[in-house]
PDB file of N, CA and C in Angstrom:
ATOM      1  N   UNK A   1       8.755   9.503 -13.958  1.00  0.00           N
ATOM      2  CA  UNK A   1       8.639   8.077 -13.723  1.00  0.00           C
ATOM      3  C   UNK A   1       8.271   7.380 -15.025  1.00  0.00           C
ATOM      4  N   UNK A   2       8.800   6.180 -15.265  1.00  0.00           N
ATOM      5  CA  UNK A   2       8.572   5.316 -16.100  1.00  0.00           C
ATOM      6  C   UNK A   2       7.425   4.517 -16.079  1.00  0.00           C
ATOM      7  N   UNK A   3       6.651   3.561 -17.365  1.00  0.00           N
ATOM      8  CA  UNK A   3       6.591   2.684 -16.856  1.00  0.00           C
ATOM      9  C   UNK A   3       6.952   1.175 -16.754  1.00  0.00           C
ATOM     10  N   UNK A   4       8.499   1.668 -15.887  1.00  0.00           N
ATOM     11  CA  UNK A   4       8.744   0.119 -15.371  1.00  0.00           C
ATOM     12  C   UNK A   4       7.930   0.411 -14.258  1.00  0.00           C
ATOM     13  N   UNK A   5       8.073  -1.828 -13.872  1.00  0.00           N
ATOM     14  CA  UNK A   5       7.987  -2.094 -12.570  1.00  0.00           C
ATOM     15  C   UNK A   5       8.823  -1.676 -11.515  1.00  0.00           C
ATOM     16  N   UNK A   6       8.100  -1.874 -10.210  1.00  0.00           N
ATOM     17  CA  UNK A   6       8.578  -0.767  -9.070  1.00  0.00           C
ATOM     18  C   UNK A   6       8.771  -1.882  -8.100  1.00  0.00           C
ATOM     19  N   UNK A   7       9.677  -1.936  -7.567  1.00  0.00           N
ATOM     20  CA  UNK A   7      10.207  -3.133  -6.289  1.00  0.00           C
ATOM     21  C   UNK A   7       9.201  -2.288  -5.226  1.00  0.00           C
ATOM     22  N   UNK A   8       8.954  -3.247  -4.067  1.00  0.00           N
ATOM     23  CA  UNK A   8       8.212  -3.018  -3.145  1.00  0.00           C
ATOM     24  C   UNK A   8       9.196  -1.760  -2.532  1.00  0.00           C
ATOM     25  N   UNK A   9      10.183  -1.564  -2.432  1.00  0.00           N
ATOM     26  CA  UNK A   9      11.097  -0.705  -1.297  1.00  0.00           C
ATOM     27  C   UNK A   9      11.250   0.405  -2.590  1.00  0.00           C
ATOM     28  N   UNK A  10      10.820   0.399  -3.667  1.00  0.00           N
ATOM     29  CA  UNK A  10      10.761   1.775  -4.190  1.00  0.00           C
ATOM     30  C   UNK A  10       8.889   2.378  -4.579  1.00  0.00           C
ATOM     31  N   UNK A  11       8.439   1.301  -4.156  1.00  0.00           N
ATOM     32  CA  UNK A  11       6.886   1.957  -3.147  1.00  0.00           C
ATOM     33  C   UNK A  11       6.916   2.827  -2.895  1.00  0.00           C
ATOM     34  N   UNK A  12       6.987   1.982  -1.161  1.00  0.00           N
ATOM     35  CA  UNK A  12       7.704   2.900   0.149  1.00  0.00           C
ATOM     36  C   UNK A  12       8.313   4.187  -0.248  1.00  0.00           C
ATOM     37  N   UNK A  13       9.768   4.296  -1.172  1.00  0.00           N
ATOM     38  CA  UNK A  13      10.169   5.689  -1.145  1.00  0.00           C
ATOM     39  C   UNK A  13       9.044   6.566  -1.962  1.00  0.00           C
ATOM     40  N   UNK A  14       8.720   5.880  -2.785  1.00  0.00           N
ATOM     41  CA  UNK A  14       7.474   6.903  -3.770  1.00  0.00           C
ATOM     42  C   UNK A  14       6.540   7.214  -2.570  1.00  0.00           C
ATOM     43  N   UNK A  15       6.239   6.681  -1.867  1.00  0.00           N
ATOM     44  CA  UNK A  15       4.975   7.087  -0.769  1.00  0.00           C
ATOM     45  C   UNK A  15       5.717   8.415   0.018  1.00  0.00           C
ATOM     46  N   UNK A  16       7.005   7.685   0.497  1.00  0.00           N
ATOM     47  CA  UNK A  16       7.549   8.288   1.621  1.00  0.00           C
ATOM     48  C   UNK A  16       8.016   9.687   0.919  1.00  0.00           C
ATOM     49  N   UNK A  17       8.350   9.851  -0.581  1.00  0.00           N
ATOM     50  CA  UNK A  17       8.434  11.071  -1.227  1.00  0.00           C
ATOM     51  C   UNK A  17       7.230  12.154  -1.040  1.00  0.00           C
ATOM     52  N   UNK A  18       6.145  11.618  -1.637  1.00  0.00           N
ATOM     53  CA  UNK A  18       5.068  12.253  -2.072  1.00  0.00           C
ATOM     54  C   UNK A  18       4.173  12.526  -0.750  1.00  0.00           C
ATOM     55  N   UNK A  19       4.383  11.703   0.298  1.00  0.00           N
ATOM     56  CA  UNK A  19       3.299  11.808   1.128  1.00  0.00           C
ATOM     57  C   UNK A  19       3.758  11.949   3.099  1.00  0.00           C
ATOM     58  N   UNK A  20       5.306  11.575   2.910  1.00  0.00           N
ATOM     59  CA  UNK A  20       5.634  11.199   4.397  1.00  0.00           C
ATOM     60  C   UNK A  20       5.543  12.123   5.057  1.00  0.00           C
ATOM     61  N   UNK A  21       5.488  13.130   5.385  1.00  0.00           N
ATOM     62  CA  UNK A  21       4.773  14.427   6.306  1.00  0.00           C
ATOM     63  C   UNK A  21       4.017  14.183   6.420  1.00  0.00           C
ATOM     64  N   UNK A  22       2.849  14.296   5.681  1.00  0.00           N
ATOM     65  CA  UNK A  22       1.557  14.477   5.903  1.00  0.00           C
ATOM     66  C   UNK A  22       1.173  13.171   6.506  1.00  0.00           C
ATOM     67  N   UNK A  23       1.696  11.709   5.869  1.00  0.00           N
ATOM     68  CA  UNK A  23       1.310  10.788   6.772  1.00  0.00           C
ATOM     69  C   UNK A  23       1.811  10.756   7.957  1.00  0.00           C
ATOM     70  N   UNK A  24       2.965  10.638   8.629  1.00  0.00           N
ATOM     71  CA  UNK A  24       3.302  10.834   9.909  1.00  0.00           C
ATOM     72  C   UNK A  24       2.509  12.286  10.672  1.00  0.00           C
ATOM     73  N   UNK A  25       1.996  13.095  10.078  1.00  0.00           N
ATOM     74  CA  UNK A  25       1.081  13.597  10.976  1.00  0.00           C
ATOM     75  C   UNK A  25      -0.176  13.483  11.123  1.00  0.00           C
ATOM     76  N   UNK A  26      -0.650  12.567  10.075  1.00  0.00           N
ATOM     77  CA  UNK A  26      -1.857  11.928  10.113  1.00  0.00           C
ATOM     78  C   UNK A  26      -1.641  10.556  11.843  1.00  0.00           C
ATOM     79  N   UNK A  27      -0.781  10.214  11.228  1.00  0.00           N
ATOM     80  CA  UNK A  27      -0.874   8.801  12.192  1.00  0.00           C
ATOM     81  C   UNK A  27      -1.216   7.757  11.916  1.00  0.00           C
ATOM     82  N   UNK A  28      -0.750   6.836  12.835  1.00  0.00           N
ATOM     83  CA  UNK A  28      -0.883   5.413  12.355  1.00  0.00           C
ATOM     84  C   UNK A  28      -2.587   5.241  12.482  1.00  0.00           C
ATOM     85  N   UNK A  29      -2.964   5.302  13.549  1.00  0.00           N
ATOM     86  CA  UNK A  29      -4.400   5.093  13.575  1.00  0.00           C
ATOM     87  C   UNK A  29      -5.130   5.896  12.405  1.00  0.00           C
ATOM     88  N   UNK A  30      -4.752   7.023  11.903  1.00  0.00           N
ATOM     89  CA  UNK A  30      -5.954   7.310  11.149  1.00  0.00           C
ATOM     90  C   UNK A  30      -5.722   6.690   9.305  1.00  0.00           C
ATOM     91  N   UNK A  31      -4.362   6.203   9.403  1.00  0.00           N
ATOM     92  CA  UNK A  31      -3.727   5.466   8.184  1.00  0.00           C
ATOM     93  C   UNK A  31      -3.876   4.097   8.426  1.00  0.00           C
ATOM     94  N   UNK A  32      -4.400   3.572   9.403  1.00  0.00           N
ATOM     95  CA  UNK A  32      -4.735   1.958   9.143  1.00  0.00           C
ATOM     96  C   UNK A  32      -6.732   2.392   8.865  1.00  0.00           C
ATOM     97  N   UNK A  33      -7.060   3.613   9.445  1.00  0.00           N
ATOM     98  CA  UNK A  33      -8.396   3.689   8.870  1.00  0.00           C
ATOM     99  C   UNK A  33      -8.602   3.840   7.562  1.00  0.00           C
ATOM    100  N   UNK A  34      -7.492   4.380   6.588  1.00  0.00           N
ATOM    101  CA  UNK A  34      -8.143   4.926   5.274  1.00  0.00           C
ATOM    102  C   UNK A  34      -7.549   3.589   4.904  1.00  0.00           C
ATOM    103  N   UNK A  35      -7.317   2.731   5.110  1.00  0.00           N
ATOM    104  CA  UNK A  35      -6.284   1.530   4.295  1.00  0.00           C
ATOM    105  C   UNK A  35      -7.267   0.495   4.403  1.00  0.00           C
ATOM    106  N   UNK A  36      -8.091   0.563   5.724  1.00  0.00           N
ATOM    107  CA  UNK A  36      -9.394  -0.225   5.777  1.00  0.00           C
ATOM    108  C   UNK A  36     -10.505   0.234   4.777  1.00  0.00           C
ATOM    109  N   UNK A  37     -10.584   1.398   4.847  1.00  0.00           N
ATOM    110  CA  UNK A  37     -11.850   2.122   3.877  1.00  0.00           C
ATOM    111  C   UNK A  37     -11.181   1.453   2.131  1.00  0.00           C
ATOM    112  N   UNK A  38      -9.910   1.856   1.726  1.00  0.00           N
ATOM    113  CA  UNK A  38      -9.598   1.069   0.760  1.00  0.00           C
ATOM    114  C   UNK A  38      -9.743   0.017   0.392  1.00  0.00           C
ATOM    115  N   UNK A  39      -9.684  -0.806   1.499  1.00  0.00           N
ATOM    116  CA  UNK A  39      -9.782  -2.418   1.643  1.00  0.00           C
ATOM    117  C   UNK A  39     -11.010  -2.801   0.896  1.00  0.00           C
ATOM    118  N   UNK A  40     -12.116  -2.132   1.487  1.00  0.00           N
ATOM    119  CA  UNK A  40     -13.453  -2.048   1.011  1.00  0.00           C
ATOM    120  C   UNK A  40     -13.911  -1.892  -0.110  1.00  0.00           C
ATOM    121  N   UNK A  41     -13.264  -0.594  -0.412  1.00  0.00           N
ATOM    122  CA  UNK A  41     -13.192  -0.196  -1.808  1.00  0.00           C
ATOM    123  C   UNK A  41     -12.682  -1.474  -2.589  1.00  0.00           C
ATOM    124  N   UNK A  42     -12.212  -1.982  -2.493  1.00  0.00           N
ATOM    125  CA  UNK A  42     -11.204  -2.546  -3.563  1.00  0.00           C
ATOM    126  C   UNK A  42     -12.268  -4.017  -2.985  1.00  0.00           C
ATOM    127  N   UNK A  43     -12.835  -4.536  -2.423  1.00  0.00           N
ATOM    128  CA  UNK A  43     -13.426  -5.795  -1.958  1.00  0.00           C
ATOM    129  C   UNK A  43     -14.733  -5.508  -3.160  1.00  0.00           C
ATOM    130  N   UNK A  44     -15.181  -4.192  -3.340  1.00  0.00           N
ATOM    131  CA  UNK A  44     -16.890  -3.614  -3.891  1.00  0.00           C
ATOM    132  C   UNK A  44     -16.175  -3.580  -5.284  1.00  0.00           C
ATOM    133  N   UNK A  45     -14.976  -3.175  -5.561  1.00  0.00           N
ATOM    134  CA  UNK A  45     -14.400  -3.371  -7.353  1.00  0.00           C
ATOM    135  C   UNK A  45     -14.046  -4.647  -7.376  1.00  0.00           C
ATOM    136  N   UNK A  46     -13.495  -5.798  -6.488  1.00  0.00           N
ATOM    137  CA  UNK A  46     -13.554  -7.238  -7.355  1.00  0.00           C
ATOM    138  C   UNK A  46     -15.301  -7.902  -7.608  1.00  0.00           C
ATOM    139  N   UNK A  47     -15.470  -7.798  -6.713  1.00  0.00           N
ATOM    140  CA  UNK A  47     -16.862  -8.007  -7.003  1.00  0.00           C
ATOM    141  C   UNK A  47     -17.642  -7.959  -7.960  1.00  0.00           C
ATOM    142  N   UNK A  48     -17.982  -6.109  -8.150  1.00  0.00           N
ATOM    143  CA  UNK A  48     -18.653  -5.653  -9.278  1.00  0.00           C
ATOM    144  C   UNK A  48     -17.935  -4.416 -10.053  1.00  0.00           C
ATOM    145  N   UNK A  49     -16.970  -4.169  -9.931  1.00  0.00           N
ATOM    146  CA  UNK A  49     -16.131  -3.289 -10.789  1.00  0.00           C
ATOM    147  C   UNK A  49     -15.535  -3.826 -12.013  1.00  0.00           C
ATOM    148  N   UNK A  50     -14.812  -2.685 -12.838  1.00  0.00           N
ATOM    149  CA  UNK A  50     -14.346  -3.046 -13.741  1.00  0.00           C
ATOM    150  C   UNK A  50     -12.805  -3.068 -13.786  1.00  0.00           C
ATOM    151  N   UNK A  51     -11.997  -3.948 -14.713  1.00  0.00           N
ATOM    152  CA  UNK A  51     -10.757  -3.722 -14.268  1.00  0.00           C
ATOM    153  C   UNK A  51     -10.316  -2.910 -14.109  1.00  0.00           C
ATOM    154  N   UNK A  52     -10.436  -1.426 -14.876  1.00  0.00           N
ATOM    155  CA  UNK A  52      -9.996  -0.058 -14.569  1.00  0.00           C
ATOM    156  C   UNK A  52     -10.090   0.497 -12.668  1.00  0.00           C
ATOM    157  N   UNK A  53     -11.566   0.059 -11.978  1.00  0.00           N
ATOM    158  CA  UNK A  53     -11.699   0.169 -10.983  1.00  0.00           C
ATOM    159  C   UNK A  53     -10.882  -0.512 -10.065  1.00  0.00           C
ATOM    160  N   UNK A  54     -10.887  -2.030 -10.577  1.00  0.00           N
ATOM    161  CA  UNK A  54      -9.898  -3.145  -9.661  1.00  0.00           C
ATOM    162  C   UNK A  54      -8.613  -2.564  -9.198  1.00  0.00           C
ATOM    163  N   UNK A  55      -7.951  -1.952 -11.022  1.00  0.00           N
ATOM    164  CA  UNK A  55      -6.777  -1.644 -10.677  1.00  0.00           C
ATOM    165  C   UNK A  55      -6.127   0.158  -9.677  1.00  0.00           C
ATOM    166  N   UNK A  56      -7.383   0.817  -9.955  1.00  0.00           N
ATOM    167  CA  UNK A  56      -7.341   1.963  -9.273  1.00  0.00           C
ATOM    168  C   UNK A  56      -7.328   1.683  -7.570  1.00  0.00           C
ATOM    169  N   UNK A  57      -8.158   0.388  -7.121  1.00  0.00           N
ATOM    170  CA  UNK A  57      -8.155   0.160  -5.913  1.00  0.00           C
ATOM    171  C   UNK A  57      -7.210  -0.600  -5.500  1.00  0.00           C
ATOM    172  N   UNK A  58      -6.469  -1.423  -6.250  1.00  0.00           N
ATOM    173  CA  UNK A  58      -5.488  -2.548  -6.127  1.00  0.00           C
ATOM    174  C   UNK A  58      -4.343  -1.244  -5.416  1.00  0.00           C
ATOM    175  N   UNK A  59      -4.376   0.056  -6.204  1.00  0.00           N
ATOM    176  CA  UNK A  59      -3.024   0.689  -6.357  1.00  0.00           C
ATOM    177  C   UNK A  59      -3.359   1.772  -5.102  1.00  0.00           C
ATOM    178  N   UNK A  60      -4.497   2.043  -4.489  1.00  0.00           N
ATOM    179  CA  UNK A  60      -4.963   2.601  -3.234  1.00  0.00           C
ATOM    180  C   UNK A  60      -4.654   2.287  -2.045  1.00  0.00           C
ATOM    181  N   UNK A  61      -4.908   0.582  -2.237  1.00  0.00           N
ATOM    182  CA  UNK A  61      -4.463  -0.356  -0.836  1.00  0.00           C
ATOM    183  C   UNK A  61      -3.249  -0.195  -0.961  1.00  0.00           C
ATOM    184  N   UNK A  62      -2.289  -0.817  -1.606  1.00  0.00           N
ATOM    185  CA  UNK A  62      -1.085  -0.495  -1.816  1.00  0.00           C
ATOM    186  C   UNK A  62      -0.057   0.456  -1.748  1.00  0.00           C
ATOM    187  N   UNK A  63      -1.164   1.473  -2.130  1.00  0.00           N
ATOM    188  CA  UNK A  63      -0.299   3.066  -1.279  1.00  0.00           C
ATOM    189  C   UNK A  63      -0.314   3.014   0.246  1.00  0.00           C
ATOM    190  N   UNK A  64      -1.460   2.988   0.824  1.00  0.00           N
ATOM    191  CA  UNK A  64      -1.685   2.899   2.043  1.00  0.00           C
ATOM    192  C   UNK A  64      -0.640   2.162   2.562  1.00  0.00           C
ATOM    193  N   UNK A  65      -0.809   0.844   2.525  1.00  0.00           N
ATOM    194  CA  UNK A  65       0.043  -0.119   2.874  1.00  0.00           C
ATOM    195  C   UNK A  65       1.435  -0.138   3.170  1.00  0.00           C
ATOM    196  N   UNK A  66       1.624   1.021   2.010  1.00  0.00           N
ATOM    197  CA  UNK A  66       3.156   1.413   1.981  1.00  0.00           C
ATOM    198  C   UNK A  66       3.856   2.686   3.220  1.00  0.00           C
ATOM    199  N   UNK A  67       2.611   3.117   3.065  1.00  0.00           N
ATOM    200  CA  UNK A  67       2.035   4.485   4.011  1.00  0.00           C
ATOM    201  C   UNK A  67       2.693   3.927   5.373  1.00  0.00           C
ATOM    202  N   UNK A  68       1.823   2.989   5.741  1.00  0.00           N
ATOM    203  CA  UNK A  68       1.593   2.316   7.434  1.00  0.00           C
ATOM    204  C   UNK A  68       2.949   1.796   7.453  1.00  0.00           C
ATOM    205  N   UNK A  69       3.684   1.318   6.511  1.00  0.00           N
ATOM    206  CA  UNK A  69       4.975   0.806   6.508  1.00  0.00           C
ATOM    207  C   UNK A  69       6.162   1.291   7.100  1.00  0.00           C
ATOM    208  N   UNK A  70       5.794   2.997   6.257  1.00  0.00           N
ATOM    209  CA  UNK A  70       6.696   3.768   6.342  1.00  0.00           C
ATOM    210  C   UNK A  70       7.003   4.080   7.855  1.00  0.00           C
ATOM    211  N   UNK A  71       5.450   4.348   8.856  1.00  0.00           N
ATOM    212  CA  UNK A  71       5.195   4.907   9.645  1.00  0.00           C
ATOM    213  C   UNK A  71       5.480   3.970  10.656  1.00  0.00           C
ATOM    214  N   UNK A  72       5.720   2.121  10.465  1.00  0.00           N
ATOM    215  CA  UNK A  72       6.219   1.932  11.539  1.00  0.00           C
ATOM    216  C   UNK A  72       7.198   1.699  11.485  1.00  0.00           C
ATOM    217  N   UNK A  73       8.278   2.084  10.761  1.00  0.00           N
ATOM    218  CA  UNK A  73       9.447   1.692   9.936  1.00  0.00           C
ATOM    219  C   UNK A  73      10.242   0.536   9.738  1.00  0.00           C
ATOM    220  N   UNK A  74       8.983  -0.182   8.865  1.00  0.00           N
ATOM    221  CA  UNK A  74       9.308  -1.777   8.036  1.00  0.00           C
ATOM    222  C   UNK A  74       9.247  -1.509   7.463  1.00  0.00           C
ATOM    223  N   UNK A  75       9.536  -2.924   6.126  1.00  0.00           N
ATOM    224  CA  UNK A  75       9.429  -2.594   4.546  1.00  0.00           C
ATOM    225  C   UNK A  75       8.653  -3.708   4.340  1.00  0.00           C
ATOM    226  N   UNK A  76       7.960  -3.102   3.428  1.00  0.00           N
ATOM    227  CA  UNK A  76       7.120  -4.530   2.837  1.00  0.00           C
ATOM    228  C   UNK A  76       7.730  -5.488   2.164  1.00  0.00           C
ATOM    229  N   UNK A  77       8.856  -5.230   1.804  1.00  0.00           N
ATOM    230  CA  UNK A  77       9.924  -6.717   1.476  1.00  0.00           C
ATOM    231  C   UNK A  77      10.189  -7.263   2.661  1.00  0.00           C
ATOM    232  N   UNK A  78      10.742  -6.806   3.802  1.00  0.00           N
ATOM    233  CA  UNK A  78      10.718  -7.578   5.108  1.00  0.00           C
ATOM    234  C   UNK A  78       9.665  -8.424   5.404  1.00  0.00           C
ATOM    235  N   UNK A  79       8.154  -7.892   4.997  1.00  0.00           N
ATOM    236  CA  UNK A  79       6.971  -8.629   5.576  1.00  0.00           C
ATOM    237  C   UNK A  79       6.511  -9.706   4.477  1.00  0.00           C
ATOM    238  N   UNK A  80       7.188  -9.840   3.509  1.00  0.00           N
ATOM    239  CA  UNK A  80       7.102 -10.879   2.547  1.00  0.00           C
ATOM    240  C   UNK A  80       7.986 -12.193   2.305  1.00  0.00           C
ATOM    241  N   UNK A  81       8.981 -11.293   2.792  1.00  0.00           N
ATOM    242  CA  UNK A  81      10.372 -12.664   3.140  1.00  0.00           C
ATOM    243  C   UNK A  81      10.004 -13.825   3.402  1.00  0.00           C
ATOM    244  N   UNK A  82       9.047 -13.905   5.112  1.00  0.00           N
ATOM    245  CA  UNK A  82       8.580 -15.365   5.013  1.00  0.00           C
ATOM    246  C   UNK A  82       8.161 -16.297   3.674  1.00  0.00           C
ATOM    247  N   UNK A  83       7.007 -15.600   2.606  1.00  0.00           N
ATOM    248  CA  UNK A  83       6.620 -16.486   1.416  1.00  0.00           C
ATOM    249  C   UNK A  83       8.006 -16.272   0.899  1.00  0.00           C
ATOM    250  N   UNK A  84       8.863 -16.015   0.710  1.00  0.00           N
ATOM    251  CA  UNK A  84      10.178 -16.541  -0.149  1.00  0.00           C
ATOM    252  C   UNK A  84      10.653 -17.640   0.449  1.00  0.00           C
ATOM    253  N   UNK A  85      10.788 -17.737   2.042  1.00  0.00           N
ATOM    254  CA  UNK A  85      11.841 -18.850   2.792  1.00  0.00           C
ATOM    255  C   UNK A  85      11.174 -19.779   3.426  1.00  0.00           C
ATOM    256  N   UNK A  86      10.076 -19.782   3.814  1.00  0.00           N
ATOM    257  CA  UNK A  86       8.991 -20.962   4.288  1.00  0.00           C
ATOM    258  C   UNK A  86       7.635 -20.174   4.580  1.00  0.00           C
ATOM    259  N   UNK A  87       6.987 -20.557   3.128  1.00  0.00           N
ATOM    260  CA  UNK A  87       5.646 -19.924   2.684  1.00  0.00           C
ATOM    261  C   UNK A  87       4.771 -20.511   4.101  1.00  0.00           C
ATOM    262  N   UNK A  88       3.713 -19.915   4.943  1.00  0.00           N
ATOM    263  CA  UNK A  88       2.857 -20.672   5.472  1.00  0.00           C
ATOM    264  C   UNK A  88       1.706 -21.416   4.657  1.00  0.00           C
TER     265      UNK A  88
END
């Protein structure tokens, strides 16, 4: 891997490479739990972390995220579309 930037739907396949077994036998419920525990994480590094931390947690949620995606099979470009075509 490079480092270019990564479109949201080549996330997803990086997740769905590295991790989609194991997440689909984890489950959705126990992958919206670690995505919450991340959440946290990453709420305790804007706060009082450093950017190194910010960005380690920025890229945690974001796995996750991609994780739960996979597992209900959306894409996180689908769930963003709205802010492209009528932002709320």
């Amino acid at each position: 891997m490079t480092d270019a930037a990564m479109t949201l739907d080549q996330v997803q396949a990086l997740m769905e490479d590295l991790y989609g077994e194991a997440d689909r036998e984890r489950g959705q419920a126990a992958t919206v739990a670690w995505l919450c525990e991340e959440l946290g994480e990453l709420a305790q590094a804007a706060r009082k972390g450093t950017k190194e931390q910010q960005l380690h947690e920025l890229g945690d949620v974001l796995a996750w995220l991609a994780s739960l995606a996979n597992q209900l099979d959306l894409t996180l470009d689908d769930a963003m579309a709205r802010y492209r075509e009528n932002p709320p």
